[in-house]
PDB file of N, CA and C in Angstrom:
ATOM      1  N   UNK A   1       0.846  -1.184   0.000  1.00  0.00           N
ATOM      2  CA  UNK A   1       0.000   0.000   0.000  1.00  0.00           C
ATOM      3  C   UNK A   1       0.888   1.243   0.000  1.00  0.00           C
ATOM      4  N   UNK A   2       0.411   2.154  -1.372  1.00  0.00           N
ATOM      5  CA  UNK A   2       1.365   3.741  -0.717  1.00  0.00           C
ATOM      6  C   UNK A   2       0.801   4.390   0.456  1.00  0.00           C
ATOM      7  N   UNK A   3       1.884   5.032   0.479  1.00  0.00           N
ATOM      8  CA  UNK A   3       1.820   6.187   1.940  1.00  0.00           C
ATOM      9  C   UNK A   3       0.959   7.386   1.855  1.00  0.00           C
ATOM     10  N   UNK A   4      -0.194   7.353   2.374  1.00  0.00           N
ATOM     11  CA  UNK A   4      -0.469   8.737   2.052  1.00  0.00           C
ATOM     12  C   UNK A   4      -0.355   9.399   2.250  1.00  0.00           C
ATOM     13  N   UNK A   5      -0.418  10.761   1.581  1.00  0.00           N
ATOM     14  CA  UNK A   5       0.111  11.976   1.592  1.00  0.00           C
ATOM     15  C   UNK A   5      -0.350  12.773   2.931  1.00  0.00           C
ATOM     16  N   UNK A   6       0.402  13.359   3.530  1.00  0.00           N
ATOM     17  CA  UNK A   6       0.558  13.869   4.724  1.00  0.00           C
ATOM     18  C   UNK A   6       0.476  13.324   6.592  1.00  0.00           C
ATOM     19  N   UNK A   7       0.501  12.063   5.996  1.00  0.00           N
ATOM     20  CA  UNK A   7       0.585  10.952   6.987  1.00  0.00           C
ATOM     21  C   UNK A   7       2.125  10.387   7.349  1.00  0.00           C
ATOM     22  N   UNK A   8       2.620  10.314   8.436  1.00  0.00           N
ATOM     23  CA  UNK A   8       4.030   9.230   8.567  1.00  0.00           C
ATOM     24  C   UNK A   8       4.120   8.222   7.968  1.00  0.00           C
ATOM     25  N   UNK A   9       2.518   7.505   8.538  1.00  0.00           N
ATOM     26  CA  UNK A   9       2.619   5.883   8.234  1.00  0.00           C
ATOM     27  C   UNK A   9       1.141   5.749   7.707  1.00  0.00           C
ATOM     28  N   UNK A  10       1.011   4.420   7.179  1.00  0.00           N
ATOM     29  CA  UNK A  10      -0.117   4.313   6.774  1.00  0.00           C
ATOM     30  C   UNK A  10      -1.376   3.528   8.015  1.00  0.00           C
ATOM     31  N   UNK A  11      -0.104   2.996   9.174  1.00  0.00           N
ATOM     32  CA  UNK A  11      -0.987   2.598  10.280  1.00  0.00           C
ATOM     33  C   UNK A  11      -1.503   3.776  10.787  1.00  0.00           C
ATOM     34  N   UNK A  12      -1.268   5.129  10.847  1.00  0.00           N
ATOM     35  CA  UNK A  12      -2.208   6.365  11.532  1.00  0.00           C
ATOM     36  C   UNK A  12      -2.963   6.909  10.904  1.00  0.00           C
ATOM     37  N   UNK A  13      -2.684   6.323   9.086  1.00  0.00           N
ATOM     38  CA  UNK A  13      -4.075   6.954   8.187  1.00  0.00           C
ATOM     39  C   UNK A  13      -4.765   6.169   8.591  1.00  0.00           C
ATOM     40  N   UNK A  14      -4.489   4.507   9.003  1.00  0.00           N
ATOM     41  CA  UNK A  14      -5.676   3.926   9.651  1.00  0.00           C
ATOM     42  C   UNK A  14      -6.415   4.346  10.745  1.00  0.00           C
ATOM     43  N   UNK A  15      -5.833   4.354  12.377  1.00  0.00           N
ATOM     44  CA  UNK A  15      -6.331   5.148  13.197  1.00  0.00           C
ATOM     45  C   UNK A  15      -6.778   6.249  13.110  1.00  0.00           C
ATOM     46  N   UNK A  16      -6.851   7.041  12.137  1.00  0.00           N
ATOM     47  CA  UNK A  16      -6.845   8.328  12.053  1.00  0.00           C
ATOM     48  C   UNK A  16      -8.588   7.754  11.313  1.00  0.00           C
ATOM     49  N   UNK A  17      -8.701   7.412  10.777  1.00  0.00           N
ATOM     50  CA  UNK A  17      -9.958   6.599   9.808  1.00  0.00           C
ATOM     51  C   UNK A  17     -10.529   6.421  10.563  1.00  0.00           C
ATOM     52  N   UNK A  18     -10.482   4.879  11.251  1.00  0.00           N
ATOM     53  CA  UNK A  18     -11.212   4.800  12.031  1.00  0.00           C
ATOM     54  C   UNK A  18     -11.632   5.687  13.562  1.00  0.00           C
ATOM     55  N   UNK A  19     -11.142   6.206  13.710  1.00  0.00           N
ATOM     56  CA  UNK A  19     -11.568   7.381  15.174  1.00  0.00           C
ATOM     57  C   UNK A  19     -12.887   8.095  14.498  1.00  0.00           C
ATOM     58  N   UNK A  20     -12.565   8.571  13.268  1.00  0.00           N
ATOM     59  CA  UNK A  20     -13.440   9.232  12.190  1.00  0.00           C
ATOM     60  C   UNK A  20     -14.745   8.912  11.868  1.00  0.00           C
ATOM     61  N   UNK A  21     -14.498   7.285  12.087  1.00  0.00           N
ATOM     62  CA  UNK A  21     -16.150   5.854  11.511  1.00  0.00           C
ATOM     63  C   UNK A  21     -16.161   6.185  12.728  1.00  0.00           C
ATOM     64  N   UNK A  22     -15.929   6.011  13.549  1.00  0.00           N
ATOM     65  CA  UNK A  22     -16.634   5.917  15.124  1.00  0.00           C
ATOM     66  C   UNK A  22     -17.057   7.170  15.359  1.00  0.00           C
ATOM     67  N   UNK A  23     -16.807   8.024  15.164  1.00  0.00           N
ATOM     68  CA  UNK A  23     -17.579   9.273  15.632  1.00  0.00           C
ATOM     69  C   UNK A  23     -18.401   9.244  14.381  1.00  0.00           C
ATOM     70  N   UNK A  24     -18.725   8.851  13.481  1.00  0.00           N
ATOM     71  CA  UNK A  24     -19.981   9.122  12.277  1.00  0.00           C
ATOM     72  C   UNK A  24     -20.592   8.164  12.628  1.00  0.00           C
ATOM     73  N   UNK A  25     -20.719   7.019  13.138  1.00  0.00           N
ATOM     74  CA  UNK A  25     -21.252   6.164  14.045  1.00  0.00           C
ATOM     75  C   UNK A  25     -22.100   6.487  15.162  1.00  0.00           C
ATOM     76  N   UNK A  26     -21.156   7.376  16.148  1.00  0.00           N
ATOM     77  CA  UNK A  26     -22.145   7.505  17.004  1.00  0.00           C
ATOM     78  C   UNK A  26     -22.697   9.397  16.435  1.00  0.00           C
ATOM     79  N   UNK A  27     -22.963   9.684  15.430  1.00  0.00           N
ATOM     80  CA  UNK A  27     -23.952  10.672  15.190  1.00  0.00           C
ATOM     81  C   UNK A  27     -23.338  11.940  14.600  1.00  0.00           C
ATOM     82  N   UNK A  28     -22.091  11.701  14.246  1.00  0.00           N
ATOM     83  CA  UNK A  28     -21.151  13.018  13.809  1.00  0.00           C
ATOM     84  C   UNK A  28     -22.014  12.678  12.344  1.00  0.00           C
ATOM     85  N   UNK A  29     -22.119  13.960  12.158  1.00  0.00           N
ATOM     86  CA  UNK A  29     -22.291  14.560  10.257  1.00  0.00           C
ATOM     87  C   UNK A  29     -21.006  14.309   9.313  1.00  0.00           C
ATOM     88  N   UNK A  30     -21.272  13.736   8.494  1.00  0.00           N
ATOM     89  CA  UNK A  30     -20.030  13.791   7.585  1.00  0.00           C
ATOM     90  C   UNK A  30     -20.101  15.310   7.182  1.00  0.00           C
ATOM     91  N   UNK A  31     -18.648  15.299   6.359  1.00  0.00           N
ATOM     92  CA  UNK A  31     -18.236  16.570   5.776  1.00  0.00           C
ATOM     93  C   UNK A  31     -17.967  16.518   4.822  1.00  0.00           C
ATOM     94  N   UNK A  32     -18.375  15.732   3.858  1.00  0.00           N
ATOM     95  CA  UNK A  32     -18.643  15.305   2.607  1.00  0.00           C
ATOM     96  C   UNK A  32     -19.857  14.771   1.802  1.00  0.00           C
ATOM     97  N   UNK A  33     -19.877  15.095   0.548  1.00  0.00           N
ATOM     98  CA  UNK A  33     -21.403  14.310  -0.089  1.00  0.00           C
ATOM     99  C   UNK A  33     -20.964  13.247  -0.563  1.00  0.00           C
ATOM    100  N   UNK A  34     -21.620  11.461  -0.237  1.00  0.00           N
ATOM    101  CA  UNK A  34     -21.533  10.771  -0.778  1.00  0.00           C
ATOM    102  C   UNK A  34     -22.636   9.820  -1.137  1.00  0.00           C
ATOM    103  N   UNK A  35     -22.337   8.692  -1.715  1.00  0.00           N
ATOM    104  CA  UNK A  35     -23.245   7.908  -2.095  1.00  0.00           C
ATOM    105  C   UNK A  35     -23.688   6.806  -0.968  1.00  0.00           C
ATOM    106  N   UNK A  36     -22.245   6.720  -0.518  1.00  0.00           N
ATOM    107  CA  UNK A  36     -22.516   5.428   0.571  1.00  0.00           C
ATOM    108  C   UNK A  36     -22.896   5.994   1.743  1.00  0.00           C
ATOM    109  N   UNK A  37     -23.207   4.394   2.506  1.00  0.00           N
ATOM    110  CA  UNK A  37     -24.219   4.650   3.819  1.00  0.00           C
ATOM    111  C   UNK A  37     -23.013   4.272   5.003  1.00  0.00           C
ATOM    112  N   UNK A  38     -21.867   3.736   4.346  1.00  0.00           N
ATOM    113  CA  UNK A  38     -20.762   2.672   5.479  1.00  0.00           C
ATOM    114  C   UNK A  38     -20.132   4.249   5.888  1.00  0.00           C
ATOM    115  N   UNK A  39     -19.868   4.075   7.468  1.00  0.00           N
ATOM    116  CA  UNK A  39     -19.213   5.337   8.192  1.00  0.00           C
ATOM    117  C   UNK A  39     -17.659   5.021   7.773  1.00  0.00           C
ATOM    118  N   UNK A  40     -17.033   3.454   7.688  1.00  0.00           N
ATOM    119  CA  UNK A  40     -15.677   3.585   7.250  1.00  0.00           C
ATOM    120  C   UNK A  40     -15.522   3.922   6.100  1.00  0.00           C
ATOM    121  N   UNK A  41     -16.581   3.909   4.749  1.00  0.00           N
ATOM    122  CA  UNK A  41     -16.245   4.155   4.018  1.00  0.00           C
ATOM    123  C   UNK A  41     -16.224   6.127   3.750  1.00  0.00           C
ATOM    124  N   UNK A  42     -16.940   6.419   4.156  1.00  0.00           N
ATOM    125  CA  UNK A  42     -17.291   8.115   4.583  1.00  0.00           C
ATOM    126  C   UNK A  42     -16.133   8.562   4.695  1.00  0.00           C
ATOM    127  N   UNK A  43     -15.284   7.858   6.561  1.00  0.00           N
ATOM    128  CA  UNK A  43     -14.490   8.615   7.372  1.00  0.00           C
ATOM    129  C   UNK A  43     -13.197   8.172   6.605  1.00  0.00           C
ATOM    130  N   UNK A  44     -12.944   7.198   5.303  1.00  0.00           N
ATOM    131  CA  UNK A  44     -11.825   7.443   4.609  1.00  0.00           C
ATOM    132  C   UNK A  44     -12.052   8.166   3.109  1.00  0.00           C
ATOM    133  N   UNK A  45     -13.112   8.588   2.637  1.00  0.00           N
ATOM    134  CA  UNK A  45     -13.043   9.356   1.641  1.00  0.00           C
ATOM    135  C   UNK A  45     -12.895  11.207   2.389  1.00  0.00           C
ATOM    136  N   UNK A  46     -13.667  11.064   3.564  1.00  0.00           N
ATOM    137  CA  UNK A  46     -12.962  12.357   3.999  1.00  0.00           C
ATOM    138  C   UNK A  46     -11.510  12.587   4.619  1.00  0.00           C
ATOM    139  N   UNK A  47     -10.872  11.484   4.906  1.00  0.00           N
ATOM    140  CA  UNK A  47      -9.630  11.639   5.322  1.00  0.00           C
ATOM    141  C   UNK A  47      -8.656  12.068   4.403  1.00  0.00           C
ATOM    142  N   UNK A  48      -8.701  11.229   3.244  1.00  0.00           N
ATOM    143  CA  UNK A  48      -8.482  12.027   1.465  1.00  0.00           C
ATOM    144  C   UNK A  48      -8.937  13.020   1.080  1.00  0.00           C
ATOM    145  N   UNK A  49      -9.696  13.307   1.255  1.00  0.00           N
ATOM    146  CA  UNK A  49     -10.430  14.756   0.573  1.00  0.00           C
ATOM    147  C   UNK A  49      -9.742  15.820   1.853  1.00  0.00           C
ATOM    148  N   UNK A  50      -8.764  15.389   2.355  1.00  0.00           N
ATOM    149  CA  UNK A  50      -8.542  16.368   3.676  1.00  0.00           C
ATOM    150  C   UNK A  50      -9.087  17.136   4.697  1.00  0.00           C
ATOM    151  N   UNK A  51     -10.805  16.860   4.797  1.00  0.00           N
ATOM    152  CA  UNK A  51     -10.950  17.383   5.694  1.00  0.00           C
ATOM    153  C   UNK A  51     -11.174  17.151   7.087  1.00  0.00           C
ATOM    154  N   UNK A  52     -10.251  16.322   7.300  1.00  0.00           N
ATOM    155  CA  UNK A  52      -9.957  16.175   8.990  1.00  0.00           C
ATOM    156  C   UNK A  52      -8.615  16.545   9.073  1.00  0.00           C
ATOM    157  N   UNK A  53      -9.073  17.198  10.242  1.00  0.00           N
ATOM    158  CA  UNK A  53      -7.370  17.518  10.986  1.00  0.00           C
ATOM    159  C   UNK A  53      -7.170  16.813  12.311  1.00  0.00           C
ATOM    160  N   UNK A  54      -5.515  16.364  12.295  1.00  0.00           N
ATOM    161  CA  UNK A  54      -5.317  15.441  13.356  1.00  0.00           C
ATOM    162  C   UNK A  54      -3.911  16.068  13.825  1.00  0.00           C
ATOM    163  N   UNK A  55      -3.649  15.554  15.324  1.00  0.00           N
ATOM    164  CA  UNK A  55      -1.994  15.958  15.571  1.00  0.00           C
ATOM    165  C   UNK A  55      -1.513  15.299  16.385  1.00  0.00           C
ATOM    166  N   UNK A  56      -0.206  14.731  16.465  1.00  0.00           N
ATOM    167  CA  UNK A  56       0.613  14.270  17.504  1.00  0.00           C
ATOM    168  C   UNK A  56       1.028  14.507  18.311  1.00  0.00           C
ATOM    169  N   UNK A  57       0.143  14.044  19.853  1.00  0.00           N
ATOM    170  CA  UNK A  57       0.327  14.814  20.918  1.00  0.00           C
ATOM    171  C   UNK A  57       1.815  14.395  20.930  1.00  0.00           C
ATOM    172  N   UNK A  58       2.489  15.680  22.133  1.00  0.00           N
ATOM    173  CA  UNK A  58       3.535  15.822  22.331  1.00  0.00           C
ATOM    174  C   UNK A  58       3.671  15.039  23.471  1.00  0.00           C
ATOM    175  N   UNK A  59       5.135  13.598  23.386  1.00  0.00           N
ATOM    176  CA  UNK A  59       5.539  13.114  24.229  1.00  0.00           C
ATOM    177  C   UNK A  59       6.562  13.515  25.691  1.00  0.00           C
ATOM    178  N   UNK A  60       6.500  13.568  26.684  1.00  0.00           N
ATOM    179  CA  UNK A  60       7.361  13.922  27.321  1.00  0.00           C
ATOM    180  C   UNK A  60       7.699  12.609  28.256  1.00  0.00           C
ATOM    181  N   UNK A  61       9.449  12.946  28.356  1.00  0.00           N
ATOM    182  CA  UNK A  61      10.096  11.804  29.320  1.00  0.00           C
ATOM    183  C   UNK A  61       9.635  11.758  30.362  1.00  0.00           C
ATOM    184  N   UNK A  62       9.385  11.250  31.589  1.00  0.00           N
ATOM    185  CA  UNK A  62       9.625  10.893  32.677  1.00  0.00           C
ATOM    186  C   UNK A  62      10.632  12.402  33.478  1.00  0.00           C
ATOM    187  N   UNK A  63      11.669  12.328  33.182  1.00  0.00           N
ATOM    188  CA  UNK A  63      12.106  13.841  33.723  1.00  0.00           C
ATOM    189  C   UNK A  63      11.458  14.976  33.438  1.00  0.00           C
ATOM    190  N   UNK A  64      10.819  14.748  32.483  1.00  0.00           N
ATOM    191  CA  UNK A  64       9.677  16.210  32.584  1.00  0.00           C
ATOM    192  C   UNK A  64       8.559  16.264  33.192  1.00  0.00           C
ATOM    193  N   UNK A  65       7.998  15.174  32.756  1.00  0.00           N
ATOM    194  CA  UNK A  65       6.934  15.055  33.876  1.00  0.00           C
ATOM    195  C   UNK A  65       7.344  15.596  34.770  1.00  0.00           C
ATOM    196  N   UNK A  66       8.229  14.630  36.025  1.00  0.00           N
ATOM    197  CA  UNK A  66       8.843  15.027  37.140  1.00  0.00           C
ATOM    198  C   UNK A  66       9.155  16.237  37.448  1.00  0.00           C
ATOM    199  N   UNK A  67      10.191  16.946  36.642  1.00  0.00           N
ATOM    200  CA  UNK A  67      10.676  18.367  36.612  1.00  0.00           C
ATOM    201  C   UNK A  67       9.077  19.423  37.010  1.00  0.00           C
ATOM    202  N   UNK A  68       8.380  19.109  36.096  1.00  0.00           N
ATOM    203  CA  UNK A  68       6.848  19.708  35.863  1.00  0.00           C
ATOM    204  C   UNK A  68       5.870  19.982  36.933  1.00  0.00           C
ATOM    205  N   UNK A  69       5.894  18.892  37.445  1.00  0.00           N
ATOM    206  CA  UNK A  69       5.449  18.287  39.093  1.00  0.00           C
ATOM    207  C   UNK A  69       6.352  18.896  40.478  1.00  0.00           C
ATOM    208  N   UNK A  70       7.628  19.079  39.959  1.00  0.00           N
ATOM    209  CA  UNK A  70       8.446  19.501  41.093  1.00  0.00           C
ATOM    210  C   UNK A  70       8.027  20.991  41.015  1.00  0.00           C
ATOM    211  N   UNK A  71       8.065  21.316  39.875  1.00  0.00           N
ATOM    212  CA  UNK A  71       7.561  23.205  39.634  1.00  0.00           C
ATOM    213  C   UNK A  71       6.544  23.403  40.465  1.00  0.00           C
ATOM    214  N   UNK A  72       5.524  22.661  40.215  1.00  0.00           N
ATOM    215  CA  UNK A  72       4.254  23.518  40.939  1.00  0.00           C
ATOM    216  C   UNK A  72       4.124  23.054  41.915  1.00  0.00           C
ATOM    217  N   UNK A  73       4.979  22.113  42.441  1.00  0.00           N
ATOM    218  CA  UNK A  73       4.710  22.004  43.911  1.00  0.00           C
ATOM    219  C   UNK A  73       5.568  23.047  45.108  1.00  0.00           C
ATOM    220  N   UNK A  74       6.865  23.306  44.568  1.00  0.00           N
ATOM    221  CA  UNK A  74       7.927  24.284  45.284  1.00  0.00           C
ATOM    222  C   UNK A  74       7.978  25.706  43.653  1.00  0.00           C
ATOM    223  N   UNK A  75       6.908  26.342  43.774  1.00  0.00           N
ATOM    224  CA  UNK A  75       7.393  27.569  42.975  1.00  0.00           C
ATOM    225  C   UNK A  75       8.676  28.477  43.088  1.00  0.00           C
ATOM    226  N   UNK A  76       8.863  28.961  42.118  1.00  0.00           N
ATOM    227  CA  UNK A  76      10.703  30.010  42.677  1.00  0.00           C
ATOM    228  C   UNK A  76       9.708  30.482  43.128  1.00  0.00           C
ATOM    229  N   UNK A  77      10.555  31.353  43.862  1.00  0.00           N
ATOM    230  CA  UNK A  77      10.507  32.563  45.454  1.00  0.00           C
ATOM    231  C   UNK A  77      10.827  33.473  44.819  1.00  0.00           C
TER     232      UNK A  77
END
């Protein structure tokens, strides 16, 4: 399978899809006109047609956390 365009991988155009069928599932409006009635098929012709936006939450180590946690518990003086 190619990669699609503006995706890393093609496993998060999947997740990214399906999160999409599941919310047109439970009652989201598509954002597209189509013929079909299938929500996976919907939530991947709109994933192509670009109109979903998605983002990669930002990971943090363990020392940040921590660091983060130490902040608001002892603020500078």
């Amino acid at each position: 399978m190619k990669l699609m365009t503006g995706f890393d991988s093609n496993y998060r155009y999947i997740l990214v899809a399906a999160r999409r069928a599941r919310q047109i599932q439970n009652g989201a409006h598509p954002t597209i006109d189509t013929q079909t009635k299938k929500s996976c098929r919907i939530a991947e012709e709109e994933v192509k047609a670009g109109n979903i936006q998605w983002y990669i939450p930002e990971k943090k180590t363990a020392a940040e956390i921590a660091k983060e946690q130490l902040d608001q518990a002892i603020p500078d003086a």
